[in-house]
C-alpha atoms as a PDB file:
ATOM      1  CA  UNK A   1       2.174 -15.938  -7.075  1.00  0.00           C
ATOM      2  CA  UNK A   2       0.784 -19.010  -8.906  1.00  0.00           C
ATOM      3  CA  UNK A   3      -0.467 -20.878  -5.767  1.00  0.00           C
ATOM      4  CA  UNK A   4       1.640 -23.640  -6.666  1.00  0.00           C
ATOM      5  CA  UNK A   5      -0.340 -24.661  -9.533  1.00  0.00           C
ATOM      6  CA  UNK A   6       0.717 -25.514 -12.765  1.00  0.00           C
ATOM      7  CA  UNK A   7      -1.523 -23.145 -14.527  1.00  0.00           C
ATOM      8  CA  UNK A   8      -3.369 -20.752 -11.987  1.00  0.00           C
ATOM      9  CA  UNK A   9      -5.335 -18.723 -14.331  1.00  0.00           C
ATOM     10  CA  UNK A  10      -8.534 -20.876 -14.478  1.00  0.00           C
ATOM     11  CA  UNK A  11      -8.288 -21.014 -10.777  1.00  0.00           C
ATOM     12  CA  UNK A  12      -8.236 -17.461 -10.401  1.00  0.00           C
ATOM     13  CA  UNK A  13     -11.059 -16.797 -13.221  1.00  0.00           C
ATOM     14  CA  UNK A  14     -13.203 -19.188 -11.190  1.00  0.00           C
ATOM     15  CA  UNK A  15     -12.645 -17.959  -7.865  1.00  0.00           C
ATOM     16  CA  UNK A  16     -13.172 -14.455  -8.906  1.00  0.00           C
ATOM     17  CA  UNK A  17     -16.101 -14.711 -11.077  1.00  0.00           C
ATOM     18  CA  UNK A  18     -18.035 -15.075  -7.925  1.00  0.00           C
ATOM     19  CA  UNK A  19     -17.246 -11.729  -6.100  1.00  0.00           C
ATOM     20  CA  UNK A  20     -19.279  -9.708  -8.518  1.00  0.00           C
ATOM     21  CA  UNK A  21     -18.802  -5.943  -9.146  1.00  0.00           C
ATOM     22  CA  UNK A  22     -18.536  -4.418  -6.145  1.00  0.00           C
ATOM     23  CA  UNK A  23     -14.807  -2.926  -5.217  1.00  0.00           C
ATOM     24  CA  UNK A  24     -14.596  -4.611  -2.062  1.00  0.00           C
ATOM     25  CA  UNK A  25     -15.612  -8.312  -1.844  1.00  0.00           C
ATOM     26  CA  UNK A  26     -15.151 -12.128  -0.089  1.00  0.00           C
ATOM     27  CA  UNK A  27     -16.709 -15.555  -0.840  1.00  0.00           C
ATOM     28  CA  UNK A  28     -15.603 -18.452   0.498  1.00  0.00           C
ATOM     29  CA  UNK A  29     -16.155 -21.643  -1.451  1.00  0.00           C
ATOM     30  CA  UNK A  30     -14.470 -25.422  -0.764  1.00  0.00           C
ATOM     31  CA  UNK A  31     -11.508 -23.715   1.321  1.00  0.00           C
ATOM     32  CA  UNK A  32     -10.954 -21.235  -1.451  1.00  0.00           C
ATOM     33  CA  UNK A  33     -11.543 -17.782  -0.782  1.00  0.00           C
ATOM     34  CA  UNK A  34     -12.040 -15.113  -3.443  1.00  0.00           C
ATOM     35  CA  UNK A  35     -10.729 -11.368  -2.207  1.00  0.00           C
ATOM     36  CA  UNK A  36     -11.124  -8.069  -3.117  1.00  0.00           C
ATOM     37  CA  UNK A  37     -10.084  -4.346  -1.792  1.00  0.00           C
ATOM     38  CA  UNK A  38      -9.305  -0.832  -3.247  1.00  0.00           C
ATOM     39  CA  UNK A  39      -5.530  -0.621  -2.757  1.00  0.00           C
ATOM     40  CA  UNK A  40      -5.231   0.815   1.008  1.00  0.00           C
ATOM     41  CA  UNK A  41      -2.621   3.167  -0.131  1.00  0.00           C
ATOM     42  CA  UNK A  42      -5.013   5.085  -2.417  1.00  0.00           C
ATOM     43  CA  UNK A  43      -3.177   4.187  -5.706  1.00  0.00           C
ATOM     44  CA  UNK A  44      -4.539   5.430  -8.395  1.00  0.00           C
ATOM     45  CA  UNK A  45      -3.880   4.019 -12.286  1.00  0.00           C
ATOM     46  CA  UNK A  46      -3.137   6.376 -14.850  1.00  0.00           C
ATOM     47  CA  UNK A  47      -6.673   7.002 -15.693  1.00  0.00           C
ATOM     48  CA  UNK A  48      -6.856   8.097 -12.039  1.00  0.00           C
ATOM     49  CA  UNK A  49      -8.789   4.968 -11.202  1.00  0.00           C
ATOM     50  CA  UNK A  50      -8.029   3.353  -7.820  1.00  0.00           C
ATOM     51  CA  UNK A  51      -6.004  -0.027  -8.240  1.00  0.00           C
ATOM     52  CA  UNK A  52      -8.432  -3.046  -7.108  1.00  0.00           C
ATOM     53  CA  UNK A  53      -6.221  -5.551  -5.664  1.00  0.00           C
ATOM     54  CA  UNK A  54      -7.280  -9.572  -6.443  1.00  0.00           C
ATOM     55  CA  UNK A  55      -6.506 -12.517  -4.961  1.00  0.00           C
ATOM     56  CA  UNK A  56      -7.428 -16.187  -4.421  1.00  0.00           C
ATOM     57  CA  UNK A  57      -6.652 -17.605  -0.603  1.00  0.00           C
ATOM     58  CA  UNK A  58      -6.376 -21.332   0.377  1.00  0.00           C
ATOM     59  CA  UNK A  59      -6.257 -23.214   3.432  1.00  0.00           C
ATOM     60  CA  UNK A  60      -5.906 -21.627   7.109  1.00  0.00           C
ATOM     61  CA  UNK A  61      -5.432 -18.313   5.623  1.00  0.00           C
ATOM     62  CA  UNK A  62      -9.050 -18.796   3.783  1.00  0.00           C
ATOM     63  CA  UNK A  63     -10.960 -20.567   6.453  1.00  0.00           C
ATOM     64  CA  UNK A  64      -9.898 -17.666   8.851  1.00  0.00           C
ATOM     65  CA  UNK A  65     -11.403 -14.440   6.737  1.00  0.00           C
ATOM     66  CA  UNK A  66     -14.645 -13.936   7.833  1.00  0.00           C
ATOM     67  CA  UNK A  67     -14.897 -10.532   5.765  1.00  0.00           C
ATOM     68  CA  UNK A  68     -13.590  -8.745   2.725  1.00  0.00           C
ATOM     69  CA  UNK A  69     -12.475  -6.101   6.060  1.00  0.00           C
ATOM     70  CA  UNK A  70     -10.850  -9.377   7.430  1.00  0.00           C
ATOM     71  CA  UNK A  71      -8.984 -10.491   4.343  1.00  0.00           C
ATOM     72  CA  UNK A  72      -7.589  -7.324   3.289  1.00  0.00           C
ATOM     73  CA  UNK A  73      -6.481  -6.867   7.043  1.00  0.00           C
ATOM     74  CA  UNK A  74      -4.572 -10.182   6.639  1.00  0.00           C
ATOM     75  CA  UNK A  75      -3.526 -10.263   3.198  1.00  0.00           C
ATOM     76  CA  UNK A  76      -2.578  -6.577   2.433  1.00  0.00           C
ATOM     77  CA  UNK A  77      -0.339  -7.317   5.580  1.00  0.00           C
ATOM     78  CA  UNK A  78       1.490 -10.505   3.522  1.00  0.00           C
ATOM     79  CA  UNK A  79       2.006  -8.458  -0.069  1.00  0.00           C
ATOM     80  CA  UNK A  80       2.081  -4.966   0.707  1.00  0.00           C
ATOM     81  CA  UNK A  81       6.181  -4.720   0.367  1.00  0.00           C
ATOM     82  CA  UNK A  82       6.069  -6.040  -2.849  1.00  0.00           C
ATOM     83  CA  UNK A  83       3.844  -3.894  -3.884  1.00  0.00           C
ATOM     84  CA  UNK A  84       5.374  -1.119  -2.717  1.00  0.00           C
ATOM     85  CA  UNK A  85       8.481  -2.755  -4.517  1.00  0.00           C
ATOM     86  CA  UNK A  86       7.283  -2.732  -7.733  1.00  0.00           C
ATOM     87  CA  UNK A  87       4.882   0.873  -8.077  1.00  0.00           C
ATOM     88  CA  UNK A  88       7.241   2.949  -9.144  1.00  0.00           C
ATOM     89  CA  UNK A  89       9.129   1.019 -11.323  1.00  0.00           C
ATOM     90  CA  UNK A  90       9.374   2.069 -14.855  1.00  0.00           C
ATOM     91  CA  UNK A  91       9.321  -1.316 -16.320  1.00  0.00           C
ATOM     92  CA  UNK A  92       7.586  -4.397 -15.647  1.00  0.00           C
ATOM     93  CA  UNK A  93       8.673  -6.230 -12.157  1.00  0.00           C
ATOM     94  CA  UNK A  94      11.274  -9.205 -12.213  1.00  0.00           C
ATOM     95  CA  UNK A  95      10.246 -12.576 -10.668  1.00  0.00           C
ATOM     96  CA  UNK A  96      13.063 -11.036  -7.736  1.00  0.00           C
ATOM     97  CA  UNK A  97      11.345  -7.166  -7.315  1.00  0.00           C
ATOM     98  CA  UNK A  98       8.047  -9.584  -6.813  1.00  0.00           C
ATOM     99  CA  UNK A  99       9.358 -11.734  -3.534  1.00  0.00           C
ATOM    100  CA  UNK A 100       7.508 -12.284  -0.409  1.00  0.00           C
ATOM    101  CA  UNK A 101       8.614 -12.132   2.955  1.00  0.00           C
ATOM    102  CA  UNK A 102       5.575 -13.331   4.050  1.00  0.00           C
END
């Protein structure tokens, strides 16, 4: 969840920054990848808006994503239980409902 960094945050705000608008993205930069997909299960917020689903990728995991198709395909697969975990919960998730088996 924090990519074992002491303060993720400006990570993340850099990484993303460079996706642009569109609702499903990838760029690859200095072994850090930038992802993002429309949640695969069609969530919607309560506005109706589908969820967009962010994340930052290091390493092997980056280097092999050749595609915003690719990195949802191999990410989604890695945090999908937690998220299905944690949507219907009335409350905000625990560190616990937010594991990974991954």
């Amino acid at each position: 969840l924090d990519g074992g960094l002491a303060d993720p945050l400006p990570e993340y705000e850099s990484a993303i920054a460079r996706l642009g608008d569109g609702p499903m993205a990838w760029h690859l930069a200095d072994n850090r990848g930038a992802l993002r997909f429309p949640d695969p299960d069609r969530r919607r917020d309560a506005a109706g808006r589908l969820i967009p689903h962010e994340f930052v990728v290091f390493g092997d995991l980056a280097s092999g994503i050749q595609s915003a198709a690719d990195g949802q395909d191999l990410v989604w697969h890695l945090v999908s239980a937690a998220y299905d975990r944690v949507w219907a919960l009335d409350a905000h998730p625990s560190a616990a409902d937010l594991y990974f088996d991954g």
